[in-house]
Structures are given as C-alpha cells and as structure tokens.
C-alpha atoms as a PDB file:
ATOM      1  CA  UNK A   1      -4.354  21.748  41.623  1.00  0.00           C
ATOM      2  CA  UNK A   2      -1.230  22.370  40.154  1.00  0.00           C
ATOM      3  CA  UNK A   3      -1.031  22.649  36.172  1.00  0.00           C
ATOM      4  CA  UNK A   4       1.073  19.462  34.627  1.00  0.00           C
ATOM      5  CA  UNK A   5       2.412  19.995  31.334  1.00  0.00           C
ATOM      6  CA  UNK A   6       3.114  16.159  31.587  1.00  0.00           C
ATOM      7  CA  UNK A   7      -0.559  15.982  31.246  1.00  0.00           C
ATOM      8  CA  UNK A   8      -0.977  17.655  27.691  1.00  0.00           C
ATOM      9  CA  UNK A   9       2.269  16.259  26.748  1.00  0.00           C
ATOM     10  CA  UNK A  10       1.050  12.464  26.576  1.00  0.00           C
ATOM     11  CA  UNK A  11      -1.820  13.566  24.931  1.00  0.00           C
ATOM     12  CA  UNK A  12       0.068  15.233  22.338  1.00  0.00           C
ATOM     13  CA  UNK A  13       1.964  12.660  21.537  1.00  0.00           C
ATOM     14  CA  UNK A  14      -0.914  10.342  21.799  1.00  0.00           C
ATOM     15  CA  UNK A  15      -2.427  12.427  19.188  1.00  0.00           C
ATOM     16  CA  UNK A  16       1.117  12.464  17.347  1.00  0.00           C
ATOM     17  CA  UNK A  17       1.186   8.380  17.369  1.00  0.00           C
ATOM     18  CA  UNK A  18      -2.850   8.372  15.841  1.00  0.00           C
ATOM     19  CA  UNK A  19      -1.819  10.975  13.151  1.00  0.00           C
ATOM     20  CA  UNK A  20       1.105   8.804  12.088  1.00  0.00           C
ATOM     21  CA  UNK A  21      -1.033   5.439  12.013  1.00  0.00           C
ATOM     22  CA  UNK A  22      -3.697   7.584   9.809  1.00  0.00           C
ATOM     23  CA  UNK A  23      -1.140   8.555   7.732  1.00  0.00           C
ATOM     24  CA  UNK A  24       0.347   5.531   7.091  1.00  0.00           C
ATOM     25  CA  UNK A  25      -3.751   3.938   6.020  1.00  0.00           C
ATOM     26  CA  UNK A  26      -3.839   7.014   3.696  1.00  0.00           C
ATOM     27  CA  UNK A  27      -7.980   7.399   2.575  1.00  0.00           C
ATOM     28  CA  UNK A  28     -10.207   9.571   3.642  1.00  0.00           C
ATOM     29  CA  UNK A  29     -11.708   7.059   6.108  1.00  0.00           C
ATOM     30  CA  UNK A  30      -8.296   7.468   8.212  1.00  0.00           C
ATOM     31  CA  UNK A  31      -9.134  11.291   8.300  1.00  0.00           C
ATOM     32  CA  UNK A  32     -12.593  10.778   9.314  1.00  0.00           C
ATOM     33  CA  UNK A  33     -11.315   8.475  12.156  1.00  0.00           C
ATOM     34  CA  UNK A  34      -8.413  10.815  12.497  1.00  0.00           C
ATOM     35  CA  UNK A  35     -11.103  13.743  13.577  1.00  0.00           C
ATOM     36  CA  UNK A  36     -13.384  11.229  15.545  1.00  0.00           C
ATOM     37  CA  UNK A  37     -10.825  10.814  17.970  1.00  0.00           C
ATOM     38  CA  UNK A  38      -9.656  14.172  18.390  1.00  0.00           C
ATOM     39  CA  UNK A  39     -13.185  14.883  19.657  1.00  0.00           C
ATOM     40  CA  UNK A  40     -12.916  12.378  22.133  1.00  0.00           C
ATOM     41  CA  UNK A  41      -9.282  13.348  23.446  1.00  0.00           C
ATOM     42  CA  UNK A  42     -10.839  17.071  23.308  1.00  0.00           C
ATOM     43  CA  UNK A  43     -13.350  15.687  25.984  1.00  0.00           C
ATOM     44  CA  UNK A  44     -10.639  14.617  27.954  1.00  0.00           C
ATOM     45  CA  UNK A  45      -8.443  17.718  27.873  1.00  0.00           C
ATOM     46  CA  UNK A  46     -11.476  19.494  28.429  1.00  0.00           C
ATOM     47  CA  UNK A  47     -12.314  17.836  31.620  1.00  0.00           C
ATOM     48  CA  UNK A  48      -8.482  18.002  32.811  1.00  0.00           C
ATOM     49  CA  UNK A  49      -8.988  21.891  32.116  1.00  0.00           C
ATOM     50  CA  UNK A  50     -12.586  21.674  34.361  1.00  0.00           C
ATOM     51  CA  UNK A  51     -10.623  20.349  36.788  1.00  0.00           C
ATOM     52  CA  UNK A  52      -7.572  22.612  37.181  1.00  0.00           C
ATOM     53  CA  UNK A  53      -5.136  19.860  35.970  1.00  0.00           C
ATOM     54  CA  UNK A  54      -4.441  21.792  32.978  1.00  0.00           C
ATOM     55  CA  UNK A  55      -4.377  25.659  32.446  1.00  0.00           C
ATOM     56  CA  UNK A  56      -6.460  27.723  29.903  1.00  0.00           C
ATOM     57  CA  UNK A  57      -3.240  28.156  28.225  1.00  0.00           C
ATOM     58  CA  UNK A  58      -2.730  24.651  27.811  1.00  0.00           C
ATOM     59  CA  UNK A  59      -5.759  23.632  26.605  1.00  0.00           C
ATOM     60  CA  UNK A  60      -5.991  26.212  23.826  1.00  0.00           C
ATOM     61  CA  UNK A  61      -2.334  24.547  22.801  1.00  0.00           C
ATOM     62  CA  UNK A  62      -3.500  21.442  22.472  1.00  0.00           C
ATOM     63  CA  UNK A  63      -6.319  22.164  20.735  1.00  0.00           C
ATOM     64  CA  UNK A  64      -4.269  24.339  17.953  1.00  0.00           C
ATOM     65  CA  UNK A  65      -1.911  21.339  18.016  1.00  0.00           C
ATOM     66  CA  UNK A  66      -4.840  18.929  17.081  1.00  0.00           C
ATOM     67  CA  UNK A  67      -6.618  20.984  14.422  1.00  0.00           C
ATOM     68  CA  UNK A  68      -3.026  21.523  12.885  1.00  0.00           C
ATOM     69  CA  UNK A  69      -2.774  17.540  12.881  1.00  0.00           C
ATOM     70  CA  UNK A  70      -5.992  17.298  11.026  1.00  0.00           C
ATOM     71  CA  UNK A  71      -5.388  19.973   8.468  1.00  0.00           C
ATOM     72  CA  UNK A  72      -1.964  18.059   8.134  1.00  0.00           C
ATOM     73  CA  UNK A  73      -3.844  14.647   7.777  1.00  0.00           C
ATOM     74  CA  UNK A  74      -5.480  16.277   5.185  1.00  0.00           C
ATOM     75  CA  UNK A  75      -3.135  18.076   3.174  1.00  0.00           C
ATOM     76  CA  UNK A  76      -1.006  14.800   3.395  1.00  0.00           C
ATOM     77  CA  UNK A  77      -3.615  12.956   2.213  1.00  0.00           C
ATOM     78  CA  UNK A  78      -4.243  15.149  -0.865  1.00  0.00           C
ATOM     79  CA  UNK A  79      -7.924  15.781   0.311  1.00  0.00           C
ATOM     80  CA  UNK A  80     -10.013  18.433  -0.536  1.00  0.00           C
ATOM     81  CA  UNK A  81     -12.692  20.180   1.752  1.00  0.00           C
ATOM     82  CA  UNK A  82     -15.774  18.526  -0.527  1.00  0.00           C
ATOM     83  CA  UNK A  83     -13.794  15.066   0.237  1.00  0.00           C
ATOM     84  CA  UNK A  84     -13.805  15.513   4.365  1.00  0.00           C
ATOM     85  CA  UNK A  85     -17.539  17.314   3.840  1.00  0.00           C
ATOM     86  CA  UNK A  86     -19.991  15.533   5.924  1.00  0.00           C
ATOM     87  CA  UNK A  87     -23.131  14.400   4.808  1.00  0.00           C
ATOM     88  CA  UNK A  88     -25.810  13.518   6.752  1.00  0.00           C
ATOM     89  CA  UNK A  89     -29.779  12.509   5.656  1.00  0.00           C
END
C-alpha cells in the first residue's frame, strides 16, 4: 500500500485540537488525559505503520510531534516532572 501523508496529517491535527482543549482546562488532570490519549492514537498510528499505510518515516514524525505536544502541555501548564510523576500502589 501506498504511504498517505493524509493519514498522519488528521491525526496530527487531531492531536493538535486535544492539546488545545487541554490547554484551555489547564491542571494537571488535562495533562494526564492529554498523555492517555496519545497512547491510544500511538496504537493507531502504529497499526497504520503495521499495515503499510504509513511509512517508518512517518510514524517516527508523529510520534516526535506528540511527545513535543506533551512536553508543551506541560511547560504551558507550569508543571514540573514530580507533578506529571505517576504513582501507583
């Protein structure tokens, strides 16, 4: 199959439209959201990558675009890393 830019293009600005809408709730609950459904879309890209929808090149964009949109998140949000730590037990 041929690679579609189109492809990673809606998903980066799907993930363009989420980081704006975290932004704009501004606590550190929107980041933890925020990075929730990165992994998801990361799922997604990865199976578009699996099956020759997307090329390695691609994918490795869009995820340096995404973990740049958290970092961002963050930064924005003033948060340090023991604020976006996560605790389990």
């Amino acid at each position: 199959m041929e690679a579609s830019s189109s492809e990673i293009r809606v998903l980066m600005d799907t993930v363009e439209r989420w980081y704006r809408r975290y932004l704009e709730i501004g606590d550190v609950s929107s980041y933890f959201l925020f990075k929730d459904d990165l992994e998801v879309v990361d799922h997604y890209a990865t199976l578009l990558l699996r099956q020759g929808k997307i090329s390695d090149e691609e994918y490795f964009r869009f995820v340096t675009f995404c973990d740049e949109k958290l970092e961002m998140l963050k930064s924005e949000l003033k948060l340090s890393d023991e604020d976006v730590r996560e605790v389990f037990g």
